[in-house]
PDB file of N, CA and C in Angstrom:
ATOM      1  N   UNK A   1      -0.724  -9.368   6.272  1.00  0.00           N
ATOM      2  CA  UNK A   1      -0.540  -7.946   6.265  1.00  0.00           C
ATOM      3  C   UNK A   1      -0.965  -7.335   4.936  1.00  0.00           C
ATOM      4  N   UNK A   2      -0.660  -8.361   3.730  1.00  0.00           N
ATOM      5  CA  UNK A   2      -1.132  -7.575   2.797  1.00  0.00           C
ATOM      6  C   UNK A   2      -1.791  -8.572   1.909  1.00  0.00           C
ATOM      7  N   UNK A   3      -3.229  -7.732   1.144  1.00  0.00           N
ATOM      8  CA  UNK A   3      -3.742  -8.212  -0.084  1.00  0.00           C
ATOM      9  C   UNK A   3      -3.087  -8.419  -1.227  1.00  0.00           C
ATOM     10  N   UNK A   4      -2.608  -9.329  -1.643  1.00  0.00           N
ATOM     11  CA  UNK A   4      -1.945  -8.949  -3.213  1.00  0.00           C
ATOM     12  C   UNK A   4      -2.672  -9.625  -4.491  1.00  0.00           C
ATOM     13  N   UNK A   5      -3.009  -9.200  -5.491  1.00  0.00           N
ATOM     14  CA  UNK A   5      -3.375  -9.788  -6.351  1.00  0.00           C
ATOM     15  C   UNK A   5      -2.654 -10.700  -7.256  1.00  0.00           C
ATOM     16  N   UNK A   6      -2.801 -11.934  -7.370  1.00  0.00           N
ATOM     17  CA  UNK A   6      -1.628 -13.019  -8.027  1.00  0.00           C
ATOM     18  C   UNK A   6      -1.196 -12.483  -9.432  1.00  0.00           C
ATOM     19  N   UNK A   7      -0.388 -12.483  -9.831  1.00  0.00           N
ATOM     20  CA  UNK A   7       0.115 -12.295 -10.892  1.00  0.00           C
ATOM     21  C   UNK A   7       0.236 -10.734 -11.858  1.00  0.00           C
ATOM     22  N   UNK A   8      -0.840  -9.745 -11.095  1.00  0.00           N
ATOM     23  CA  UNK A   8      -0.986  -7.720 -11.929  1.00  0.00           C
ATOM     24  C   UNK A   8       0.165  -7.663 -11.930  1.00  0.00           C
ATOM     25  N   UNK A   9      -0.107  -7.499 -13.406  1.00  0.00           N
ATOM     26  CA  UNK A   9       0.993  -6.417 -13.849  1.00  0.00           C
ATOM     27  C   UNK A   9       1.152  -5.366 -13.134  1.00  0.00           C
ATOM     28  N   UNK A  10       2.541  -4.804 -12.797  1.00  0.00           N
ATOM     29  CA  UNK A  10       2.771  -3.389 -12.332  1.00  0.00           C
ATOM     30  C   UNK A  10       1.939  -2.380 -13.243  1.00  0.00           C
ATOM     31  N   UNK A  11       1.754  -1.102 -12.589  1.00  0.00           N
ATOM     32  CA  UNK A  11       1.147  -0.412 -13.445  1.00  0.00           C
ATOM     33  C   UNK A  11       1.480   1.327 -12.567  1.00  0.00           C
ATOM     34  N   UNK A  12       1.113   2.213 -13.967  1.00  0.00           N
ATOM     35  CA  UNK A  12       1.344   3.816 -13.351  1.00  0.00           C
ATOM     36  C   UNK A  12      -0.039   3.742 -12.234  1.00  0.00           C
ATOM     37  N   UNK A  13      -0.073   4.620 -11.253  1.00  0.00           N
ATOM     38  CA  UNK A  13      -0.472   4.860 -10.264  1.00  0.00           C
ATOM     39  C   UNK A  13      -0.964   6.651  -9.961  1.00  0.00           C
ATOM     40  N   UNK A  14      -2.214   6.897  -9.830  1.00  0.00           N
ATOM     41  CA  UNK A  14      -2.406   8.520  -9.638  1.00  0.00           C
ATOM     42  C   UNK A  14      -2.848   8.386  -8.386  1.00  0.00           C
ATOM     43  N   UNK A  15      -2.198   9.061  -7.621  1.00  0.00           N
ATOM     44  CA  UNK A  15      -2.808   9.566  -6.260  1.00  0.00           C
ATOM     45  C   UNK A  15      -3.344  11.124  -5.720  1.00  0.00           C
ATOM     46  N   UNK A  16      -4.373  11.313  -5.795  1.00  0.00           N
ATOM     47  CA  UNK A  16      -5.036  12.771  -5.882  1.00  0.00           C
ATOM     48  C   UNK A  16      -4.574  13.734  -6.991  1.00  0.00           C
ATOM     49  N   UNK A  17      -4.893  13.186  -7.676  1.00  0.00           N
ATOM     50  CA  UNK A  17      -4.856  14.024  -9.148  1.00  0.00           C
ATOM     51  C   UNK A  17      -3.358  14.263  -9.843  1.00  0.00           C
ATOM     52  N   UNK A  18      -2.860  13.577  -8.646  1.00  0.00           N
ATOM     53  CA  UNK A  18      -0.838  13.401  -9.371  1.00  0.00           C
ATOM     54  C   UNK A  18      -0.394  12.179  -9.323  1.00  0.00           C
ATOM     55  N   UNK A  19       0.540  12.467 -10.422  1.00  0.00           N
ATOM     56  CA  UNK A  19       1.054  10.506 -10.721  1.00  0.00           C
ATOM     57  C   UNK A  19       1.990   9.994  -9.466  1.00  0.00           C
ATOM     58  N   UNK A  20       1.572   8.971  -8.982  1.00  0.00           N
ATOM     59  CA  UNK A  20       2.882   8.783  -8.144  1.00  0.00           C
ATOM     60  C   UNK A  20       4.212   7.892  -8.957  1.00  0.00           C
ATOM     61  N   UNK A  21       5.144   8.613  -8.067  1.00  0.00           N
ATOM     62  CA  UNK A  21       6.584   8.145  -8.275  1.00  0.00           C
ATOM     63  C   UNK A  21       7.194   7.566  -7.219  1.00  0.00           C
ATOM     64  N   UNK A  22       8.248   6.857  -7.402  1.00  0.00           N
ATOM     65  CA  UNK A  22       8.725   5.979  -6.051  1.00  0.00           C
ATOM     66  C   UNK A  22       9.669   6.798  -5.733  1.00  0.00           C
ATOM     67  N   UNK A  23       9.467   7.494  -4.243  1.00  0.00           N
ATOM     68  CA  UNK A  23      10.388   8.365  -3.651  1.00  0.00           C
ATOM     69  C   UNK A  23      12.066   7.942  -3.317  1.00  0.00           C
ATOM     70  N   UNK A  24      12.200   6.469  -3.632  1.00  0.00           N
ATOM     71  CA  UNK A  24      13.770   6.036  -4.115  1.00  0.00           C
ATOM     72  C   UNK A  24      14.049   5.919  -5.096  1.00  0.00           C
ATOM     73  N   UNK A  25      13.565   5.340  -6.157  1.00  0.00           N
ATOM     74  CA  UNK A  25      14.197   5.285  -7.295  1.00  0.00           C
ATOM     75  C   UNK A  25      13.422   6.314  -8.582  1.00  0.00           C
ATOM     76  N   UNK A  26      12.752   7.344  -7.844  1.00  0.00           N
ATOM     77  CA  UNK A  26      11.723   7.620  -9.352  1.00  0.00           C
ATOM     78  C   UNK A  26      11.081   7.289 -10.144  1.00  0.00           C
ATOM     79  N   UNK A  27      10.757   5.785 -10.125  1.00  0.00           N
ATOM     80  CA  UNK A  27      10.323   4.884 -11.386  1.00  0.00           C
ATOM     81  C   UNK A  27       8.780   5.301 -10.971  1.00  0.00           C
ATOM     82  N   UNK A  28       7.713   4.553 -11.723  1.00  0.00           N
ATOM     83  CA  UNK A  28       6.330   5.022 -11.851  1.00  0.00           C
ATOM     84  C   UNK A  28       5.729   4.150 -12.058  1.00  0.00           C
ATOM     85  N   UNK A  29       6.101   2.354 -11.824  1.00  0.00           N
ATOM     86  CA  UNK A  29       5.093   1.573 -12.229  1.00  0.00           C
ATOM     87  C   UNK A  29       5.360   0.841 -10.555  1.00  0.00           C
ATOM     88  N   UNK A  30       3.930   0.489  -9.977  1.00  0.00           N
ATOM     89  CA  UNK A  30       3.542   0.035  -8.999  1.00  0.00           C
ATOM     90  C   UNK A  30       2.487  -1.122  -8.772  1.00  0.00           C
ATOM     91  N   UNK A  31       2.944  -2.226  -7.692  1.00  0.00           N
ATOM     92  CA  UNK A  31       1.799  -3.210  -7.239  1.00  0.00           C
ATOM     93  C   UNK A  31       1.317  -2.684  -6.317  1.00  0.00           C
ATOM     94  N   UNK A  32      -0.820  -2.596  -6.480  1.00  0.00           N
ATOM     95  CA  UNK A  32      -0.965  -2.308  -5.316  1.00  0.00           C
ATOM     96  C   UNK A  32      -1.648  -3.461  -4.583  1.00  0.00           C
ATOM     97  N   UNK A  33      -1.767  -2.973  -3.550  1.00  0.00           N
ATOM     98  CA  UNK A  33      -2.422  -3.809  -1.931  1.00  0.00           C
ATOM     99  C   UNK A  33      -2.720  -2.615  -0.894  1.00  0.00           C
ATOM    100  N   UNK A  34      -3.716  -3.898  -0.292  1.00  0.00           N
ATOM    101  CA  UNK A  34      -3.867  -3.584   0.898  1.00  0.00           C
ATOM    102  C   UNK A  34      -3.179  -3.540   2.199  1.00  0.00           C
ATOM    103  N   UNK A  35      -3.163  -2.362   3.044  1.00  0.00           N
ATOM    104  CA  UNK A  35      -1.974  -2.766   4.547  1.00  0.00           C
ATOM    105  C   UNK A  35      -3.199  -2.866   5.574  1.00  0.00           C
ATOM    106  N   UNK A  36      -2.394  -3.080   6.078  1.00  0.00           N
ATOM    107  CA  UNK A  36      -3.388  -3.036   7.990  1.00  0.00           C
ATOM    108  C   UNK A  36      -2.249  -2.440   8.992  1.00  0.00           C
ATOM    109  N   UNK A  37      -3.035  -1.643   9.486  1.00  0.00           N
ATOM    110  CA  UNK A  37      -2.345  -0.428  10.104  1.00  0.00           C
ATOM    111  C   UNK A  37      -2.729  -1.232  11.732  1.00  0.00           C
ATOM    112  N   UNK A  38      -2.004  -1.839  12.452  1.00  0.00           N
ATOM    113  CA  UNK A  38      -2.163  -2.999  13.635  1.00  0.00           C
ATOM    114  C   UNK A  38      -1.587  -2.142  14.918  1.00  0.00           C
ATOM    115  N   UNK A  39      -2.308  -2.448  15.672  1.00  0.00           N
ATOM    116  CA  UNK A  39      -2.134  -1.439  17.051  1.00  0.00           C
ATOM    117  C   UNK A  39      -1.827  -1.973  18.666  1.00  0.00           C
ATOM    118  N   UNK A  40      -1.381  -2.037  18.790  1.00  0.00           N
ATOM    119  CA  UNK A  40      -0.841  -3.366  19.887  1.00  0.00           C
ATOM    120  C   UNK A  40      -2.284  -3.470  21.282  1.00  0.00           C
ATOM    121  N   UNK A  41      -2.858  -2.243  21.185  1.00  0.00           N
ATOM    122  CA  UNK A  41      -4.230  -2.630  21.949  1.00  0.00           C
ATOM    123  C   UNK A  41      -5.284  -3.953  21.269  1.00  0.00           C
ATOM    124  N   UNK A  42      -5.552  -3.300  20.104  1.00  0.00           N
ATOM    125  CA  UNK A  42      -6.432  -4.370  19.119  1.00  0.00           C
ATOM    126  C   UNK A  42      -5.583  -5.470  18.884  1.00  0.00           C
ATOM    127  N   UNK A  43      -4.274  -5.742  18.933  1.00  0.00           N
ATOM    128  CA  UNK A  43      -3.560  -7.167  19.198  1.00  0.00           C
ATOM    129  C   UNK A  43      -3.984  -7.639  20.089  1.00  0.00           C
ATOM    130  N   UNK A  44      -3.601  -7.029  21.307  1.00  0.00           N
ATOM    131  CA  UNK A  44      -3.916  -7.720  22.736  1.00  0.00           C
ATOM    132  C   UNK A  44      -5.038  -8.586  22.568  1.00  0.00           C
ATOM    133  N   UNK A  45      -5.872  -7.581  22.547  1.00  0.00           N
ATOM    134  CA  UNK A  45      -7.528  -8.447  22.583  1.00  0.00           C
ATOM    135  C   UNK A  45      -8.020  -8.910  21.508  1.00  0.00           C
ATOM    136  N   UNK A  46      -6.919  -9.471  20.382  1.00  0.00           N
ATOM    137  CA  UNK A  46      -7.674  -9.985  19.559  1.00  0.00           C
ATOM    138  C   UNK A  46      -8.557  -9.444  18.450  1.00  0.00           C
ATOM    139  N   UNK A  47      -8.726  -8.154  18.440  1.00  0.00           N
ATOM    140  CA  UNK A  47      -9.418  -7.596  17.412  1.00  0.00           C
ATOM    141  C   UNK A  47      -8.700  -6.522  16.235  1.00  0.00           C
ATOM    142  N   UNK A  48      -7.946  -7.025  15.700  1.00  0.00           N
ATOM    143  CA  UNK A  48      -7.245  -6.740  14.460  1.00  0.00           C
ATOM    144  C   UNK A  48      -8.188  -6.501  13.036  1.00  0.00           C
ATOM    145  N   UNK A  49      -9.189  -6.711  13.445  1.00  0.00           N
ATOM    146  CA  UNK A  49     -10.362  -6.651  12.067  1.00  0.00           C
ATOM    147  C   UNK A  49     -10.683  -4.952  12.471  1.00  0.00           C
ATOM    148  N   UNK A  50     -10.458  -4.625  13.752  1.00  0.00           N
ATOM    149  CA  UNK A  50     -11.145  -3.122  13.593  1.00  0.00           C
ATOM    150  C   UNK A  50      -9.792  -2.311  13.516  1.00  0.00           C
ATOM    151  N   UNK A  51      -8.807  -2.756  13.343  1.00  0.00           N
ATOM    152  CA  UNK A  51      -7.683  -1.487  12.639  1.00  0.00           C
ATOM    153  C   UNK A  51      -7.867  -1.133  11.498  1.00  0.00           C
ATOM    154  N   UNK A  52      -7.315  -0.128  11.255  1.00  0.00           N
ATOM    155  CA  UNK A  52      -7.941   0.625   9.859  1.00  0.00           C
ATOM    156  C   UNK A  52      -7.042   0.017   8.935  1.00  0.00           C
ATOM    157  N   UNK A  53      -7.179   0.461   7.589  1.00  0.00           N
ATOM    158  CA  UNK A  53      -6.259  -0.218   6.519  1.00  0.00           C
ATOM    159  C   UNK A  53      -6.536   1.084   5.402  1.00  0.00           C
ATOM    160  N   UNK A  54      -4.767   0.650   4.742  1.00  0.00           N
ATOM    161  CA  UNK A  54      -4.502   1.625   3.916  1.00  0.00           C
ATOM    162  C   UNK A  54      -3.887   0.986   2.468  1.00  0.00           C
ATOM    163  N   UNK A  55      -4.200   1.984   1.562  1.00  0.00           N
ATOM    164  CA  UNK A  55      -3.990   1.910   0.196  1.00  0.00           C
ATOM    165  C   UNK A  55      -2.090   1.631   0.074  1.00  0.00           C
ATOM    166  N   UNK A  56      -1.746   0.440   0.073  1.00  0.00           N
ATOM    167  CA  UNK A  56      -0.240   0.378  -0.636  1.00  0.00           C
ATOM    168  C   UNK A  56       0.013   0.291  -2.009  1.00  0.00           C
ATOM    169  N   UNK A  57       1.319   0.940  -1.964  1.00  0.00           N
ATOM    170  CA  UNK A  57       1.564   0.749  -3.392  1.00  0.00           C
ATOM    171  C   UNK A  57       2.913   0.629  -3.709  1.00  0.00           C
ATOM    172  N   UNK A  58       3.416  -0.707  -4.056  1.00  0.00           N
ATOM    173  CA  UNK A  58       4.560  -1.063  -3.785  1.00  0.00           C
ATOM    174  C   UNK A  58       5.646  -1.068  -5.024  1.00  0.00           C
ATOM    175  N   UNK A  59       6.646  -0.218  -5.134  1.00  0.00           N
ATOM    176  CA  UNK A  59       7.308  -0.125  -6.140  1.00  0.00           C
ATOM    177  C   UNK A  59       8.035  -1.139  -6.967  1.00  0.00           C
ATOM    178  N   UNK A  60       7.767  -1.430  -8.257  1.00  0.00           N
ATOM    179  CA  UNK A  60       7.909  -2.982  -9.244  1.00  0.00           C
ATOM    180  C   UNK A  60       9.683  -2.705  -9.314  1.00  0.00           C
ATOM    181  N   UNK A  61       9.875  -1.721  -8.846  1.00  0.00           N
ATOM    182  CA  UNK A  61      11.477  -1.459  -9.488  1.00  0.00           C
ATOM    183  C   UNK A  61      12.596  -1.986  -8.490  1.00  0.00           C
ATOM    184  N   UNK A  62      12.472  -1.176  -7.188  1.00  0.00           N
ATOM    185  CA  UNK A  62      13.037  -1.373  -6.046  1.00  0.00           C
ATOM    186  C   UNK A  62      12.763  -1.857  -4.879  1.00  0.00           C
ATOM    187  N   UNK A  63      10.906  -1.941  -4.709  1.00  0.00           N
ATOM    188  CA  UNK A  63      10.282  -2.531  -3.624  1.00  0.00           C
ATOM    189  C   UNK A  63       9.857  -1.794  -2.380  1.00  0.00           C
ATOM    190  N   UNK A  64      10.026  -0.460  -2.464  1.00  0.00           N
ATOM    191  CA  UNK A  64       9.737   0.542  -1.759  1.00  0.00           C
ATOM    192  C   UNK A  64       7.776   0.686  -1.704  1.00  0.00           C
ATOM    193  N   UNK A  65       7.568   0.581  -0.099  1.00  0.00           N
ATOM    194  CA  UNK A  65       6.428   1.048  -0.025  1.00  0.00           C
ATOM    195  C   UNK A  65       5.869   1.963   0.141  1.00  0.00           C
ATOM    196  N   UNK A  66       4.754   2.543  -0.640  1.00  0.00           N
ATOM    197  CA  UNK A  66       3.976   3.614  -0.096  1.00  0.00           C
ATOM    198  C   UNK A  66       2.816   3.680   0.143  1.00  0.00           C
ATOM    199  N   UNK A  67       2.464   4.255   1.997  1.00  0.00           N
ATOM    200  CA  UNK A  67       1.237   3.882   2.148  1.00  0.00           C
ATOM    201  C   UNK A  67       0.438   5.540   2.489  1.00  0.00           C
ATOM    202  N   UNK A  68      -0.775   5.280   1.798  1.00  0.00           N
ATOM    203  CA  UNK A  68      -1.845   6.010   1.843  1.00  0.00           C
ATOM    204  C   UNK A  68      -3.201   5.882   2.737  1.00  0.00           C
ATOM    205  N   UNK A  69      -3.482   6.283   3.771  1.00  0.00           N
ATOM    206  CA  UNK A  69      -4.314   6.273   4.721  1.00  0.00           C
ATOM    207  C   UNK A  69      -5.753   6.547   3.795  1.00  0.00           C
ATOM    208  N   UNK A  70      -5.794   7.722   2.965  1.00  0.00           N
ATOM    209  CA  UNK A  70      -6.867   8.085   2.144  1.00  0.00           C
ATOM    210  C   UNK A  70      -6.989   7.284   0.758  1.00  0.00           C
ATOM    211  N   UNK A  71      -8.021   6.891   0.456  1.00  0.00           N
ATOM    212  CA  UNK A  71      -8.091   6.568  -1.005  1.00  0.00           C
ATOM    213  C   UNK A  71      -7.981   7.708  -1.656  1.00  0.00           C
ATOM    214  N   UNK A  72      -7.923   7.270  -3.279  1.00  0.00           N
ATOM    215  CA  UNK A  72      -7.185   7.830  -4.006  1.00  0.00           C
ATOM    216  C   UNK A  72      -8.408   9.065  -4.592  1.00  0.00           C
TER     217      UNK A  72
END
């Protein structure tokens, strides 16, 4: 489900020209990854490579995800 890079440091995060913050705890440093947005048609048949995928960004503090359909 998700890309993660071994070992990045958390880090601040801008998403369209504003910093993001973690909508639970407020903090501002984030791991990101990749999601896959999975659709139970493209399960069925096996084709999970053509669901779309979105920008995560997972909070270093509390673990809260946030996902972004658009890049940044």
């Amino acid at each position: 489900m998700f890309n993660k890079k071994k070992n990045a440091p958390p880090q601040k995060v801008v998403v369209q020209g504003g910093p993001l913050s973690c909508q639970h705890c407020q903090k501002d440093r984030f791991h990101a990854m990749r999601g896959q947005l999975n659709t139970k048609l493209a399960s069925l048949i096996d084709l999970d490579v053509f669901n779309p995928e979105a920008d995560c960004y997972v909070c270093a503090s509390c673990g809260f995800v946030h996902w972004f359909l658009k890049g940044n």
